[in-house]
Protein backbone atom coordinates (compact mmCIF):
# COMPACT_ATOMS: atom_id res chain seq x y z
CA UNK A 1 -24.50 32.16 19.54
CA UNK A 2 -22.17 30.96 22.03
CA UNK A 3 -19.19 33.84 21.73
CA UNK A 4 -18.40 35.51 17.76
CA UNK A 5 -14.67 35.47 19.31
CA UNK A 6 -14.89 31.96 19.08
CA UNK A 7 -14.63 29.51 16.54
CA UNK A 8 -15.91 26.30 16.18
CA UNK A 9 -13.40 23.22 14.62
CA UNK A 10 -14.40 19.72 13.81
CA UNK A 11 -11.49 17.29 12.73
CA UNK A 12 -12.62 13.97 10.91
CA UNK A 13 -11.42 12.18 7.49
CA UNK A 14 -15.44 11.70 6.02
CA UNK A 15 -13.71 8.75 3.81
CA UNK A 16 -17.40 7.69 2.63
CA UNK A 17 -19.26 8.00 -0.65
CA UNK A 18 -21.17 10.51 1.24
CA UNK A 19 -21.83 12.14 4.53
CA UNK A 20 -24.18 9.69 6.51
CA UNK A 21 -26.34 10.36 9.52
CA UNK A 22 -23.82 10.49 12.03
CA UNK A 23 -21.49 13.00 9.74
CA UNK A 24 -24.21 15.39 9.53
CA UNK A 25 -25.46 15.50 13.14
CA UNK A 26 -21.78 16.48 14.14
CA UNK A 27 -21.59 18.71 11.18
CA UNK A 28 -25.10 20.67 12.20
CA UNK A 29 -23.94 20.72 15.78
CA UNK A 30 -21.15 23.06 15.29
CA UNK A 31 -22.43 25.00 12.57
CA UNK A 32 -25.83 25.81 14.89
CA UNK A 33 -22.98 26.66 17.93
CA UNK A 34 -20.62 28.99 15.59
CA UNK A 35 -21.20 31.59 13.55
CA UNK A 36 -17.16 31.00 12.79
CA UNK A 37 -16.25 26.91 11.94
CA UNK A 38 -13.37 24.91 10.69
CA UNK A 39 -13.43 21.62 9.45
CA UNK A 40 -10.12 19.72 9.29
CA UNK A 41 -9.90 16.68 6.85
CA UNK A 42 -7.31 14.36 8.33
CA UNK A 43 -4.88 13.54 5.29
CA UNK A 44 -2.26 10.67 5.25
CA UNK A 45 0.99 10.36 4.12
CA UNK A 46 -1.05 6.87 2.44
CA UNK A 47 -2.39 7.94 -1.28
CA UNK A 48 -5.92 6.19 -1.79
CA UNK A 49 -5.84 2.90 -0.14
CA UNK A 50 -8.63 0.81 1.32
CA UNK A 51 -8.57 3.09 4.80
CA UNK A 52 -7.33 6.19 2.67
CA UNK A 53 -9.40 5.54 0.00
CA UNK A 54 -10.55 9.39 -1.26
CA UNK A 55 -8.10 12.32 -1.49
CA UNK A 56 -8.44 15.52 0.26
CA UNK A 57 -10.10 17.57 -2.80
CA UNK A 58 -12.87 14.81 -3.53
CA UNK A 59 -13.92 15.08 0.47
CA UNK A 60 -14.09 19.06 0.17
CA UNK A 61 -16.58 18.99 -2.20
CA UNK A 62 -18.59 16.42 -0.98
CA UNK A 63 -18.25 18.58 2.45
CA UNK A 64 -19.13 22.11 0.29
CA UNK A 65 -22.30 19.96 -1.54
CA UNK A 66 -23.68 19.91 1.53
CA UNK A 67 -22.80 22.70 3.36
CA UNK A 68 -21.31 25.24 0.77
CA UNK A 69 -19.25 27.99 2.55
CA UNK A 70 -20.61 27.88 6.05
CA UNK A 71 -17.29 26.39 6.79
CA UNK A 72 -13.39 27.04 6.22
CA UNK A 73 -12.58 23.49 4.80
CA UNK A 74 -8.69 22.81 5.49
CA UNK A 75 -6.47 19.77 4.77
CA UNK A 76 -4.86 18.36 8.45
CA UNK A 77 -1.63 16.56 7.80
CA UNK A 78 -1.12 12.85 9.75
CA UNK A 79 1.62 12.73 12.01
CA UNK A 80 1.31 9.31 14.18
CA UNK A 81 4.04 9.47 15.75
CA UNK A 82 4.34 12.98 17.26
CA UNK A 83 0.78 14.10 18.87
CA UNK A 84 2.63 17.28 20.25
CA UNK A 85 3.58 18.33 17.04
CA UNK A 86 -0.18 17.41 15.12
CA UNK A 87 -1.30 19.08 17.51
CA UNK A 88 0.84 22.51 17.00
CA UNK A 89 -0.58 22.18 13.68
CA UNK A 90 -3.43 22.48 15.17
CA UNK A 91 -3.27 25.38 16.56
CA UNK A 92 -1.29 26.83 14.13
CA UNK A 93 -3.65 26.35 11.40
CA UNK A 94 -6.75 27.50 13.51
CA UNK A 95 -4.38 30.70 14.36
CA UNK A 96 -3.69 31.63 10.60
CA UNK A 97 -7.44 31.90 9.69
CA UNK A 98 -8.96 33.25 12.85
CA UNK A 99 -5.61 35.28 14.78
CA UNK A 100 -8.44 36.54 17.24
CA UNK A 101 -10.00 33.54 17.75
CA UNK A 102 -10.23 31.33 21.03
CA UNK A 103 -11.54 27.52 19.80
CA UNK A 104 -13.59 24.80 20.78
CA UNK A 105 -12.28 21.52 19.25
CA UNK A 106 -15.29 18.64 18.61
CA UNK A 107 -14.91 15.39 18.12
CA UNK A 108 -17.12 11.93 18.68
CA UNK A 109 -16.45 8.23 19.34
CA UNK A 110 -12.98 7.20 18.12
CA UNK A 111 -11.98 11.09 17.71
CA UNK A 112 -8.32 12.87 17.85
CA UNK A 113 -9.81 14.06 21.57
CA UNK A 114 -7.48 11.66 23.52
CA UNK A 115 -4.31 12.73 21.65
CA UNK A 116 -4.80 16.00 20.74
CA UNK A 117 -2.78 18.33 23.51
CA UNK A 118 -3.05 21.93 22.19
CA UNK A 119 -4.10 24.99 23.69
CA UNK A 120 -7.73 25.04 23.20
CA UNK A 121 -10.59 23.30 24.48
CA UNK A 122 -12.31 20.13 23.46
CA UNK A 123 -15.64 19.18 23.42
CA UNK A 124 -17.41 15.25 23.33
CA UNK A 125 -20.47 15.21 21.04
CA UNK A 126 -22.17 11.95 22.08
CA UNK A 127 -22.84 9.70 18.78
CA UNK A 128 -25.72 8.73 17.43
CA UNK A 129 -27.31 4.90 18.58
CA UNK A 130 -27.80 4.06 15.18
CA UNK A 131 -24.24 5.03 13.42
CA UNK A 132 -22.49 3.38 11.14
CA UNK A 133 -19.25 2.71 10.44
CA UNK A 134 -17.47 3.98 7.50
CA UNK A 135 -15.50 1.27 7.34
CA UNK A 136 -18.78 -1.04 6.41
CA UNK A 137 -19.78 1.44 3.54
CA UNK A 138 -16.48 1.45 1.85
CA UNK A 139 -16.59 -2.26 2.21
CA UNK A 140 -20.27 -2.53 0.86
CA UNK A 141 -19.39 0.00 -1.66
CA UNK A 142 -16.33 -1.99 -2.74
CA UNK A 143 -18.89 -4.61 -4.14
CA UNK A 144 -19.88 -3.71 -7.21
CA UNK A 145 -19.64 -1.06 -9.98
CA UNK A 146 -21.89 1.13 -11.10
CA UNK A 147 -23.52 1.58 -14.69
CA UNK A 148 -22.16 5.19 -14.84
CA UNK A 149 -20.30 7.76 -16.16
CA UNK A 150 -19.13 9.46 -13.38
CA UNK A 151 -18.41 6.15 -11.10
CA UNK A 152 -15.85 5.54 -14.35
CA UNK A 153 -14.74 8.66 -14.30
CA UNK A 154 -13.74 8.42 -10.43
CA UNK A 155 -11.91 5.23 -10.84
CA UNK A 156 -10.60 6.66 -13.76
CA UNK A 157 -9.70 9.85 -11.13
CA UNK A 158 -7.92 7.24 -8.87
CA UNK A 159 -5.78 5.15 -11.26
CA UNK A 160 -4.02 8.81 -12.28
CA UNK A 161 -3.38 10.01 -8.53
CA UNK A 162 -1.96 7.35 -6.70
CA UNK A 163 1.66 7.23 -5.84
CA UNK A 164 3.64 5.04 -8.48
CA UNK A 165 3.77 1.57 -7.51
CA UNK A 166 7.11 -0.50 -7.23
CA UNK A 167 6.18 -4.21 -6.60
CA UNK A 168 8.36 -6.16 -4.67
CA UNK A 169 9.08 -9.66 -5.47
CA UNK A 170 11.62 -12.67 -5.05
CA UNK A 171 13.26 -14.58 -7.45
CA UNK A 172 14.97 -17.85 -6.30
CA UNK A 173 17.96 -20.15 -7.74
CA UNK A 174 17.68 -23.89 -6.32
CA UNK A 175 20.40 -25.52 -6.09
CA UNK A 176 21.80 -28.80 -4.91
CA UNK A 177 24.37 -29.24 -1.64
CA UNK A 178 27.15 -28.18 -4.19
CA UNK A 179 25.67 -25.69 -6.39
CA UNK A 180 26.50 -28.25 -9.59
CA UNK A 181 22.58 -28.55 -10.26
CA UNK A 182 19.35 -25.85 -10.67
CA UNK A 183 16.02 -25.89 -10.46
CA UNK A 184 14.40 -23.92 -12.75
CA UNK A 185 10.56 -23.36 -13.84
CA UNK A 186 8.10 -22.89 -17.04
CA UNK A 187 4.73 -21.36 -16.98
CA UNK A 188 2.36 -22.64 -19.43
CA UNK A 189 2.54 -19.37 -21.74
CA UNK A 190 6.52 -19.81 -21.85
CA UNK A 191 7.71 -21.25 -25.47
CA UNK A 192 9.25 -25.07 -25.05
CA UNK A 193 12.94 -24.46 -23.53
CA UNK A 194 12.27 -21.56 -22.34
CA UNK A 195 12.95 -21.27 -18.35
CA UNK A 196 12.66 -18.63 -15.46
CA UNK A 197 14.02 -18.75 -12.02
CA UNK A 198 11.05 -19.89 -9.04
CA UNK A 199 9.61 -16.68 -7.40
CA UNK A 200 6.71 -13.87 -6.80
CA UNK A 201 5.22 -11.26 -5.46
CA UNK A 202 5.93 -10.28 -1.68
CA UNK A 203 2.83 -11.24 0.26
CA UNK A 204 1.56 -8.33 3.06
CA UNK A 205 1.18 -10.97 5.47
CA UNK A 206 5.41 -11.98 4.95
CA UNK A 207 7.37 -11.05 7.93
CA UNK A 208 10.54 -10.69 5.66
CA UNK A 209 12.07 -11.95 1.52
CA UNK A 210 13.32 -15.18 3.36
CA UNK A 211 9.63 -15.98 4.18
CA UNK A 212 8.67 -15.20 0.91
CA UNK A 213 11.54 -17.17 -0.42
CA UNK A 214 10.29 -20.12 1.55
CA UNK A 215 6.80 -19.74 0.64
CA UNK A 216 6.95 -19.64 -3.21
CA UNK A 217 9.81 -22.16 -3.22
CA UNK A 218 7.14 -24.24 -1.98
CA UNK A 219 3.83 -23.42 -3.58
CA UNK A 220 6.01 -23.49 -7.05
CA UNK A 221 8.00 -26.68 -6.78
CA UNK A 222 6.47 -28.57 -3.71
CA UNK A 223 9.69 -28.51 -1.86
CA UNK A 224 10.95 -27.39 1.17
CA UNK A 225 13.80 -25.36 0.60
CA UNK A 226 16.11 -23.20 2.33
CA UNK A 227 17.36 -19.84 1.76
CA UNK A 228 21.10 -18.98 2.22
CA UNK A 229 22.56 -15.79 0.58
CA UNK A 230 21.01 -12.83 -1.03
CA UNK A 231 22.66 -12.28 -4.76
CA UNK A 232 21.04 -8.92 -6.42
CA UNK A 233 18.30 -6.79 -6.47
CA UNK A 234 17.13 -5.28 -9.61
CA UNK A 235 14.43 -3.22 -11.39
CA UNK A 236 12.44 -5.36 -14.24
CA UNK A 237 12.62 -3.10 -16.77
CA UNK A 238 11.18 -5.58 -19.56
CA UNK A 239 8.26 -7.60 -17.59
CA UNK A 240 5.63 -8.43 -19.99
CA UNK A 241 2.73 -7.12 -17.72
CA UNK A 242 4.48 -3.76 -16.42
CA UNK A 243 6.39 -2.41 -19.56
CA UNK A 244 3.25 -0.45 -21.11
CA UNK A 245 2.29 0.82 -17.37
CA UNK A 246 4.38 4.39 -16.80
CA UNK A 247 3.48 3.97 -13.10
CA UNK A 248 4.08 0.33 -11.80
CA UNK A 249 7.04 -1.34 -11.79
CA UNK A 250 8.81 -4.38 -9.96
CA UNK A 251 12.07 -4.67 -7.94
CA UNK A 252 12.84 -8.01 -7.74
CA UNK A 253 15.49 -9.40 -5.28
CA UNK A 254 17.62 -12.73 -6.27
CA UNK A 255 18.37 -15.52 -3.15
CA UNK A 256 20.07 -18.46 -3.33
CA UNK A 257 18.60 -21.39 -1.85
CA UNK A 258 19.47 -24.75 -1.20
CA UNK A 259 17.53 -27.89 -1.81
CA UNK A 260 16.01 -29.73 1.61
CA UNK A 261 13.40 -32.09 0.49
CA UNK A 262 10.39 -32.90 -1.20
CA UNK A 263 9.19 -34.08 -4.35
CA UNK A 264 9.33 -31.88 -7.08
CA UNK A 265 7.01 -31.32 -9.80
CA UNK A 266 5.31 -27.50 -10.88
CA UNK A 267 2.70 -26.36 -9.24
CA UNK A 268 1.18 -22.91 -8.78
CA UNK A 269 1.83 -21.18 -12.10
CA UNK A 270 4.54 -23.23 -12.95
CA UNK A 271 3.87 -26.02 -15.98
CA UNK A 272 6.87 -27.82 -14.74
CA UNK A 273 10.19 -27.70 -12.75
CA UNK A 274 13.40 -29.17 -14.03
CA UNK A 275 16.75 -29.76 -12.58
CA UNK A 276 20.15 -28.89 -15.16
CA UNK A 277 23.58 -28.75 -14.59
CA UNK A 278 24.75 -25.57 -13.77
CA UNK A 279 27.54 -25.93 -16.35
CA UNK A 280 25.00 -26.63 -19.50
CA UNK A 281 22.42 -23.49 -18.56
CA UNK A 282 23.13 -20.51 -20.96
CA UNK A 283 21.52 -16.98 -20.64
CA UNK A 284 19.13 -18.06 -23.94
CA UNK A 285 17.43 -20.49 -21.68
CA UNK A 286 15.95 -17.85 -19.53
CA UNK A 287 12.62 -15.36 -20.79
CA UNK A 288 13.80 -12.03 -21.45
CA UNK A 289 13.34 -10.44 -17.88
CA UNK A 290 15.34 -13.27 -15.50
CA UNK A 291 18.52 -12.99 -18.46
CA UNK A 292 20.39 -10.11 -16.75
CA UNK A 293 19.84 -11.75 -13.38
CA UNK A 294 20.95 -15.34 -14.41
CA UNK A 295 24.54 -13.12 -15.87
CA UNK A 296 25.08 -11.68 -11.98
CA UNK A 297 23.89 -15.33 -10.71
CA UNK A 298 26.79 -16.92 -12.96
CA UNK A 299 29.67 -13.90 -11.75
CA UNK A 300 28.73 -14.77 -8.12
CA UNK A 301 29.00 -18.96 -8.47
CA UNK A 302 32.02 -18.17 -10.31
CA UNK A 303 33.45 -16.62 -7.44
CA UNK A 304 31.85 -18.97 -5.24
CA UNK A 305 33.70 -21.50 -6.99
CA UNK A 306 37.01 -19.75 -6.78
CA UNK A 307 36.80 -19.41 -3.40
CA UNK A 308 35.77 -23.28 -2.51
CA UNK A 309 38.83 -24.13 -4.96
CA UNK A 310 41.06 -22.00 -2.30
C-alpha cells in the first residue's frame, strides 16, 4: 500500500449497460493502490439523453454490483464552463470524506486530467489496446429491446425521470403581398372544412424559428416563402397528441410570412393547401388548437390594417 494517508479518486461517467474491460482495469488499479478510494460519477445538468443516457443512482449500483463498498461512490456535478470551480469541487468533496487525506486523482484517455487544476496530484493510467467506446455500446444497445421484465421496467424508470418536455414548434400564416389572401392546410385526419395554419416541430439541426419557418413552409406547401414578423407565442394546451401526457407539452410560436413563389399543392402531412380571403376565414374554420391563435392573428391584421389606412 502506497501511503493509508492517501486516498485514491477515479472520476468517470460509466454511461454503459455495464462496466466493460477497460472500466474494470481502471477500477482494479486504484482499488489494488488504496486501501482509501473515491469514485466520482460525472453528472450533467442534461437528464437522460443519448450522451447522458443513465442517472447517477442507476450507475452506483451497477458500480456497488461489482465492487460493493470498497469504494465511497459520490455524484460530481458538470460545470463546462468554469474548470477552476469543478475543480474546487473537487477538492472540496475529496476534503469532506477524507479531511486527512492527501489524493491521487486517475484518469485515462479522454479524462478530466487536462482540465482539472486542483490541489492534488494526477495520475495517467495507460488504456487498454483493445477498449471500446461507450459511445458504440449505447449505440448497439439502442437497437433492439429486450424480452424482459426488468429492460421494461428501466424504460419504464426513464419515461418517469426525465425533465418535462416543452416542444417547440412554428406555426405560419401565408399571405399574399397585401395580406387580403391565406394559405391554409388540412391533414388527412382533419374533418372536410376544417383548416390549420402550415407549421412543425423545431428541427435540432435549425439555426433559428425563421429557418424553421422557411423549411416547413416549404416541405408543407412546396413554396418558397418568406418570413416577416413574429405574431405570438403560446402554450397548446388542447393538442390532440399532448393533452393526456402530464409531462410534454408544446410552445408554439406564430410568424407571418409572405408568399414568394412556387406552386402550391400539400405535401408532407398536409392533404391539401388552399388560399381564402382573409375577410371570409372565421375562427370555426380552424381545429381546436390553431383557434386562439387565428383570434391574436385577426387583432394584429386589424391593426395592421389601421395603420396602412393612416
Amino acid at each position: 500500500m502506497e501511503n493509508i494517508k492517501q486516498v485514491g479518486v477515479l472520476i468517470g461517467r460509466f454511461q454503459t449497460p455495464e462496466l466493460h474491460n477497460a472500466h474494470n482495469y481502471l477500477i482494479e488499479t486504484v482499488l489494488e493502490k488504496h486501501d482509501k478510494v473515491i469514485i466520482f460519477l460525472g453528472t450533467s445538468k442534461v437528464k437522460l439523453s443519448r450522451i447522458h443516457t443513465l442517472d447517477f443512482e442507476t450507475r452506483k449500483l451497477m458500480l456497488e454490483e461489482k465492487i460493493g463498498d470498497k469504494a465511497k461512490i459520490i455524484q460530481l456535478n458538470d460545470m463546462p464552463r468554469r474548470d477552476d470551480l469543478w475543480s474546487l469541487q473537487v477538492d472540496t468533496k475529496i476534503l469532506a470524506e477524507f479531511p486527512d487525506h492527501t489524493a491521487i486523482l486517475y484518469g485515462s484517455r479522454d479524462s478530466f486530467i487536462p482540465f482539472y487544476c486542483g490541489k492534488f496530484k494526477t495520475e495517467y493510467i495507460e488504456a487498454m489496446d483493445n477498449s471500446v467506446s461507450g459511445t458504440d455500446l449505447r449505440n448497439e444497445v439502442s437497437k433492439k429491446p429486450l424480452p424482459s421484465k426488468d429492460f421494461r421496467s428501466g424504460i419504464i424508470y426513464n419515461s418517469f425521470n426525465k425533465y418535462p418536455i416543452v416542444y417547440s414548434t412554428v406555426d405560419v400564416a401565408i399571405f399574399n403581398d397585401d395580406e387580403t389572401k391565406i394559405l391554409m392546410g388540412r391533414k388527412l385526419g382533419d374533418p372536410i372544412g376544417i383548416y390549420r395554419f402550415v407549421g412543425g416541430f423545431v428541427d435540432p439541426n435549425d439555426e433559428n424559428e425563421l429557418q424553421t419557418v422557411r423549411r416547413e413552409g416549404f416541405e408543407e406547401t412546396n413554396a418558397t416563402i418568406e418570413p416577416y414578423e413574429f405574431v405570438t407565442s403560446m402554450m397548446v394546451r388542447n393538442d390532440p397528441r399532448y393533452k393526456r401526457e402530464p409531462d410534454q407539452s408544446i410552445m408554439t410560436h406564430l410568424y407571418k410570412a409572405r408568399y414568394i413563389y412556387g406552386q402550391v399543392k400539400g405535401s408532407d402531412d398536409l392533404a391539401e393547401v388552399i388560399w381564402f380571403d382573409v375577410s371570409d376565414v372565421k375562427p370555426e374554420m380552424f381545429v381546436g388548437e390553431h383557434q386562439p391563435l387565428w383570434n391574436i392573428l385577426k387583432t394584429n391584421l386589424e391593426k395592421s390594417n389601421k395603420s396602412l389606412a393612416l
